[in-house]
C-alpha atoms as a PDB file:
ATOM      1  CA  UNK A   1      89.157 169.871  14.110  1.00  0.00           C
ATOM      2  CA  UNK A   2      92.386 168.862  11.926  1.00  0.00           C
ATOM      3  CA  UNK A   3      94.286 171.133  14.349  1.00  0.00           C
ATOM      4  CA  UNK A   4      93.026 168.768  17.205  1.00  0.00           C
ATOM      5  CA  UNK A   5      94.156 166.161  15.240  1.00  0.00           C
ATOM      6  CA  UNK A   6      97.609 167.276  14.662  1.00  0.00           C
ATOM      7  CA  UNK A   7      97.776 168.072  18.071  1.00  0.00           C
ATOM      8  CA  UNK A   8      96.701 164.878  19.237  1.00  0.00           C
ATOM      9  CA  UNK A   9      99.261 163.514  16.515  1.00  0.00           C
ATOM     10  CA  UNK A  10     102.206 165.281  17.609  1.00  0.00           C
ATOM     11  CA  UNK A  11     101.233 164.443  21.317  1.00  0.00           C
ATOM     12  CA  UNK A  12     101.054 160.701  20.558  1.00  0.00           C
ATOM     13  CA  UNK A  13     104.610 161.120  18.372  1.00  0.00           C
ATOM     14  CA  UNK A  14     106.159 162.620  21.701  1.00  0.00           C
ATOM     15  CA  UNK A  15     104.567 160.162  23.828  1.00  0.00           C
ATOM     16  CA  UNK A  16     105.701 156.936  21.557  1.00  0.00           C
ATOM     17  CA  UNK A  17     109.698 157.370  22.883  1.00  0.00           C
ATOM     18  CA  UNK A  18     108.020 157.529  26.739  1.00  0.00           C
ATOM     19  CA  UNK A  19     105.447 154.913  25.586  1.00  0.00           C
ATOM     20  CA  UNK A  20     108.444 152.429  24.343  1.00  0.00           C
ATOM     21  CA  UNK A  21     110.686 153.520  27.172  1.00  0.00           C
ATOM     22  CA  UNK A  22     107.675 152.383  29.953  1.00  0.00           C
ATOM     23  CA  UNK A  23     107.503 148.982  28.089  1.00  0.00           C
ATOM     24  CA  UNK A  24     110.879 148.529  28.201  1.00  0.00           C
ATOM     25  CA  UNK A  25     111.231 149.534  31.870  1.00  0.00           C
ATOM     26  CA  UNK A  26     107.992 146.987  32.922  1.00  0.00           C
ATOM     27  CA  UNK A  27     109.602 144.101  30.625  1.00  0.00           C
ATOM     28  CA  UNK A  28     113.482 144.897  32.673  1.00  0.00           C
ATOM     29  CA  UNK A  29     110.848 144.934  36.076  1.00  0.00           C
ATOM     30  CA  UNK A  30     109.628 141.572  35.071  1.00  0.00           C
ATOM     31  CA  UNK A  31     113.327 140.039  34.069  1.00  0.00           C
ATOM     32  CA  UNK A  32     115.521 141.789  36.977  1.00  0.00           C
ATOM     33  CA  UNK A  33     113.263 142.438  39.802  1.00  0.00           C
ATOM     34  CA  UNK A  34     109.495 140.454  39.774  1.00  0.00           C
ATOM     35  CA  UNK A  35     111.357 137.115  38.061  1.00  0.00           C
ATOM     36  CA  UNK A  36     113.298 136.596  40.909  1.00  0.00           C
ATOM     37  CA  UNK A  37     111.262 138.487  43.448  1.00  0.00           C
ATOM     38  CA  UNK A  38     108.578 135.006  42.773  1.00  0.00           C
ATOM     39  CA  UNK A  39     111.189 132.808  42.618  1.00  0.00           C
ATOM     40  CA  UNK A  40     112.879 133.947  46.282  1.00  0.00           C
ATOM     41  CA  UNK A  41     108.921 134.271  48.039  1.00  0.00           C
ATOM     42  CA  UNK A  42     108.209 130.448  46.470  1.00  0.00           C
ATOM     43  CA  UNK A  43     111.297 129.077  47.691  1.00  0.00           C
ATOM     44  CA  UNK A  44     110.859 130.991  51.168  1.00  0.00           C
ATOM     45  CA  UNK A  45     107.454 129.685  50.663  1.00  0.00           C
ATOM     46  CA  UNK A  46     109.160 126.344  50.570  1.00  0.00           C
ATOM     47  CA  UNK A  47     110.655 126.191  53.335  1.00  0.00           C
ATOM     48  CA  UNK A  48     108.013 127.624  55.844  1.00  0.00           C
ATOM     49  CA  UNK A  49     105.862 124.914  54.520  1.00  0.00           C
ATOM     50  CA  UNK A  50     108.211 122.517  55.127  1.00  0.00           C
ATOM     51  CA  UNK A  51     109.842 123.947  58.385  1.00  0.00           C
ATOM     52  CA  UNK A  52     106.116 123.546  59.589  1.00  0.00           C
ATOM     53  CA  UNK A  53     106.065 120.229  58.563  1.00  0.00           C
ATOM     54  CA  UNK A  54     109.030 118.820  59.797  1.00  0.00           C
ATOM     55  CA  UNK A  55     108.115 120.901  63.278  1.00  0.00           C
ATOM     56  CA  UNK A  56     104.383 118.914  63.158  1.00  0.00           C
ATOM     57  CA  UNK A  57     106.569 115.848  62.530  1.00  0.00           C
ATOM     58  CA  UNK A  58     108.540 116.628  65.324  1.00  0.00           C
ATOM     59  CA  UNK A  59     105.762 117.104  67.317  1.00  0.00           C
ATOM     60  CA  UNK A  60     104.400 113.664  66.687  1.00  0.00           C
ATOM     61  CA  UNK A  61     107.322 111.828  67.110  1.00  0.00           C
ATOM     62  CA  UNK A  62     107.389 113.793  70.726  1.00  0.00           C
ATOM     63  CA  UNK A  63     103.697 112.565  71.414  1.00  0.00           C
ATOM     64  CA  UNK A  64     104.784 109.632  70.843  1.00  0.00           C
ATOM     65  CA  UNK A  65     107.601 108.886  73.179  1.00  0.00           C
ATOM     66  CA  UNK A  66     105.454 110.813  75.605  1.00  0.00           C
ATOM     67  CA  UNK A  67     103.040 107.926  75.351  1.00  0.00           C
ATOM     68  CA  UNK A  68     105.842 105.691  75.064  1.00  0.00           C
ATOM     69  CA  UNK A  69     107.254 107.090  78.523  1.00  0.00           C
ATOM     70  CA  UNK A  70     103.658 107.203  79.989  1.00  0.00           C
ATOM     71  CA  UNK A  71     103.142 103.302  79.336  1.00  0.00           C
ATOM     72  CA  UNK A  72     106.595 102.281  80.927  1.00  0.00           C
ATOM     73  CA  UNK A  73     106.152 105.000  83.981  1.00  0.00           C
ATOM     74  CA  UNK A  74     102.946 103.038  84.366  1.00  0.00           C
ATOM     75  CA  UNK A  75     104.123  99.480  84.357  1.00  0.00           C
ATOM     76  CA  UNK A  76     106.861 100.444  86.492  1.00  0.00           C
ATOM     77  CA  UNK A  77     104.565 101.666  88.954  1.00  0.00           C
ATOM     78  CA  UNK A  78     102.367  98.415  88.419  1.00  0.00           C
ATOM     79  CA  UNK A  79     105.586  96.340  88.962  1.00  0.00           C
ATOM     80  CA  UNK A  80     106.707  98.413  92.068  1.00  0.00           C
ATOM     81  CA  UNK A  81     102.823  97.914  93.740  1.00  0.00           C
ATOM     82  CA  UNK A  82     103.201  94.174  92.940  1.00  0.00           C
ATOM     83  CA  UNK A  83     106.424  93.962  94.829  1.00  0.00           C
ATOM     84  CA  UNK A  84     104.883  95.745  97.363  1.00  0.00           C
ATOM     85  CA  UNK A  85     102.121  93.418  97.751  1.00  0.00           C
ATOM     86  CA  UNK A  86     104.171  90.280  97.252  1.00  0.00           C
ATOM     87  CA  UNK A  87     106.640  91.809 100.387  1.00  0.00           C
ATOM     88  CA  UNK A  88     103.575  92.572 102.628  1.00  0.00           C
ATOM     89  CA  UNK A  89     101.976  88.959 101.894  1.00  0.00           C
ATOM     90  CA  UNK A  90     105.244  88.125 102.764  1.00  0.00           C
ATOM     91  CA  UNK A  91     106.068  89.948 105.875  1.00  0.00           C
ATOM     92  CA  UNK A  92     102.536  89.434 107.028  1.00  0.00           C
ATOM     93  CA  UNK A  93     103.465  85.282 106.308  1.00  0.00           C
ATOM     94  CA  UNK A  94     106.344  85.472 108.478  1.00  0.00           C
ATOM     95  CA  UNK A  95     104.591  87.432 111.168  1.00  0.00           C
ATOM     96  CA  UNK A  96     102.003  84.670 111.438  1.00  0.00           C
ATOM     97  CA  UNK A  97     104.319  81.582 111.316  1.00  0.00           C
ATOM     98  CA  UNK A  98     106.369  84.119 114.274  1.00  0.00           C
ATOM     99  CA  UNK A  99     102.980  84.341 116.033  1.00  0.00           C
ATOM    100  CA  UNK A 100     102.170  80.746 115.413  1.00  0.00           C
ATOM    101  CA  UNK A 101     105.214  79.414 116.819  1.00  0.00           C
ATOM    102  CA  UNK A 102     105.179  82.033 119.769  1.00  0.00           C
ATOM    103  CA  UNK A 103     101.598  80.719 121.024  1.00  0.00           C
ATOM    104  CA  UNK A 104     102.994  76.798 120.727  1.00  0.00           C
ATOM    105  CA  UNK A 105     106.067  77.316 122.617  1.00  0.00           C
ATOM    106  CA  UNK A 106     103.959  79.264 124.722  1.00  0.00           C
ATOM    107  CA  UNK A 107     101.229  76.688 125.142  1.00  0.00           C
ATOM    108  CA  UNK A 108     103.977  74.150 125.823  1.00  0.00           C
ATOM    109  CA  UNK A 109     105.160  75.994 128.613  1.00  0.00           C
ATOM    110  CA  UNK A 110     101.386  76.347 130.034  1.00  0.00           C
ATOM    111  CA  UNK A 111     101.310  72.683 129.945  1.00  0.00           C
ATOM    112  CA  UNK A 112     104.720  71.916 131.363  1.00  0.00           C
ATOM    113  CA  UNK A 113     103.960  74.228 134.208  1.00  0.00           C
ATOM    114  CA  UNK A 114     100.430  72.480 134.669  1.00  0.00           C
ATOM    115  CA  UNK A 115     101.734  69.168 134.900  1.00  0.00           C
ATOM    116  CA  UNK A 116     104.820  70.112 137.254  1.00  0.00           C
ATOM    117  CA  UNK A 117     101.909  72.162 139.095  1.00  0.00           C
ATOM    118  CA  UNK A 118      99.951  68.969 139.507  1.00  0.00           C
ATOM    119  CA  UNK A 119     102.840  66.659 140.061  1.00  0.00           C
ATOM    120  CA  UNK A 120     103.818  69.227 142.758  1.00  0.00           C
ATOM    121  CA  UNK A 121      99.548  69.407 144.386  1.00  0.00           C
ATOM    122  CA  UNK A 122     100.115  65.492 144.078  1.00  0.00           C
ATOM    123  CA  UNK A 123     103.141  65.555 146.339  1.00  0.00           C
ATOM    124  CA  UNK A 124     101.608  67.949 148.511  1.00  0.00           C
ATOM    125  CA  UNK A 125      98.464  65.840 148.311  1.00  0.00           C
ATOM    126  CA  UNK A 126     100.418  62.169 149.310  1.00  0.00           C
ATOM    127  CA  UNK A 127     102.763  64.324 152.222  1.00  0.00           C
ATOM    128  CA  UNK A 128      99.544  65.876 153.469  1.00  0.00           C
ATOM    129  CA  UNK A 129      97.620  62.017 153.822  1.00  0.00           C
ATOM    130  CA  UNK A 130     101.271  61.092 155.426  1.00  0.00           C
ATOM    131  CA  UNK A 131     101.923  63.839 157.916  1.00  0.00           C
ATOM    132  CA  UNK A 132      98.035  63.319 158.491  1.00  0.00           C
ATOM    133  CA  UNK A 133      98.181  59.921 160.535  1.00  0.00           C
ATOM    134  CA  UNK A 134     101.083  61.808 162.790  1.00  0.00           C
ATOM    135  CA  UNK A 135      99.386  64.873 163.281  1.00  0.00           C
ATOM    136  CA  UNK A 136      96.001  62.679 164.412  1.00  0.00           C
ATOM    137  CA  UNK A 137      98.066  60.572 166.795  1.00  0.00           C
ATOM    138  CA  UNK A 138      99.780  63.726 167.979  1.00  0.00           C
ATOM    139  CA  UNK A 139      96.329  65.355 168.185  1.00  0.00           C
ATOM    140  CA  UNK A 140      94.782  62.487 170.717  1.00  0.00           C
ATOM    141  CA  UNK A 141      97.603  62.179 172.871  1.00  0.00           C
ATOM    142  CA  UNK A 142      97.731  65.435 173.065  1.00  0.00           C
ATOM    143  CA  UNK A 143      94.050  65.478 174.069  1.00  0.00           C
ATOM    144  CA  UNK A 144      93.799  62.621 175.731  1.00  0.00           C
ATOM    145  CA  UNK A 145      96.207  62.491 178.593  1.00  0.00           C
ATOM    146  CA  UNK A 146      94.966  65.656 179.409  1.00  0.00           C
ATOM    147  CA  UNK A 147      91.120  64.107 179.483  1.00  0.00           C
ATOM    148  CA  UNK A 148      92.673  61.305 181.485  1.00  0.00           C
ATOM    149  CA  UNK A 149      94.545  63.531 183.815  1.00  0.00           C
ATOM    150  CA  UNK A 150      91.755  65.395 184.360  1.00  0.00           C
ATOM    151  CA  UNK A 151      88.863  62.689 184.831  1.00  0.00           C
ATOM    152  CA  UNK A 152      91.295  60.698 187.435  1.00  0.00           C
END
């Protein structure tokens, strides 16, 4: 058994210088490599976190002019279909009063022709009565002297 142990002893007396050697390499791993291995992934942790952030900002701020935009696109169009109305009302206005005054004059002219149509019946009327006496007289003696001629 002491041979085992001397065995074991002078294995663990060669493995100390590999033993010291591995603890020296994994402290120079933590100083030269993992150190700032964690220090570059938190700082390019960093900035994706805040690249995302500023790009969500971004993205808010673009919702919001997008709304903005929205609400004046929309008053625009509520100012354009007001305009629209106001220039119908209008037009339609001015068609009316164009109308209105169309059928007066025209209703003017009715009765202008009306009275110069009765004034003229009147004349026609008053020449008739005149021209009636003549024609009667002209009538008789033109009927009579032939009944006279012919009952002689």
């Amino acid at each position: 058994m002491q041979e085992i142990f001397q065995q074991v002893g002078s294995f663990l007396v060669g493995a100390v210088p590999t033993m010291a050697l591995f603890v020296l390499l994994v402290i120079a791993y933590q100083f030269l490599v993992q150190g700032p291995l964690t220090e570059t992934l938190k700082q390019r942790r960093a900035r994706t976190v805040g690249a995302l952030e500023d790009a969500q900002k971004a993205i808010e701020k673009a919702e919001a002019r997008a709304a903005e935009y929205s609400e004046r696109l929309r008053q625009a169009r509520a100012e354009v279909y007001k305009l629209r109305e106001q220039r119908v009302k209008q037009w339609t206005a001015e068609r009316d009063a164009a109308l209105d005054g169309a059928r007066k004059t025209a209703g003017d002219k009715v009765a202008q022709a009306r009275v110069e149509l009765e004034g003229e019946a009147d004349r026609a009327r008053k020449s008739i009565e005149a021209s009636a006496g003549e024609l009667a007289g002209q009538v008789v003696r033109a009927i009579l002297p032939a009944a006279a001629g012919s009952s002689r």
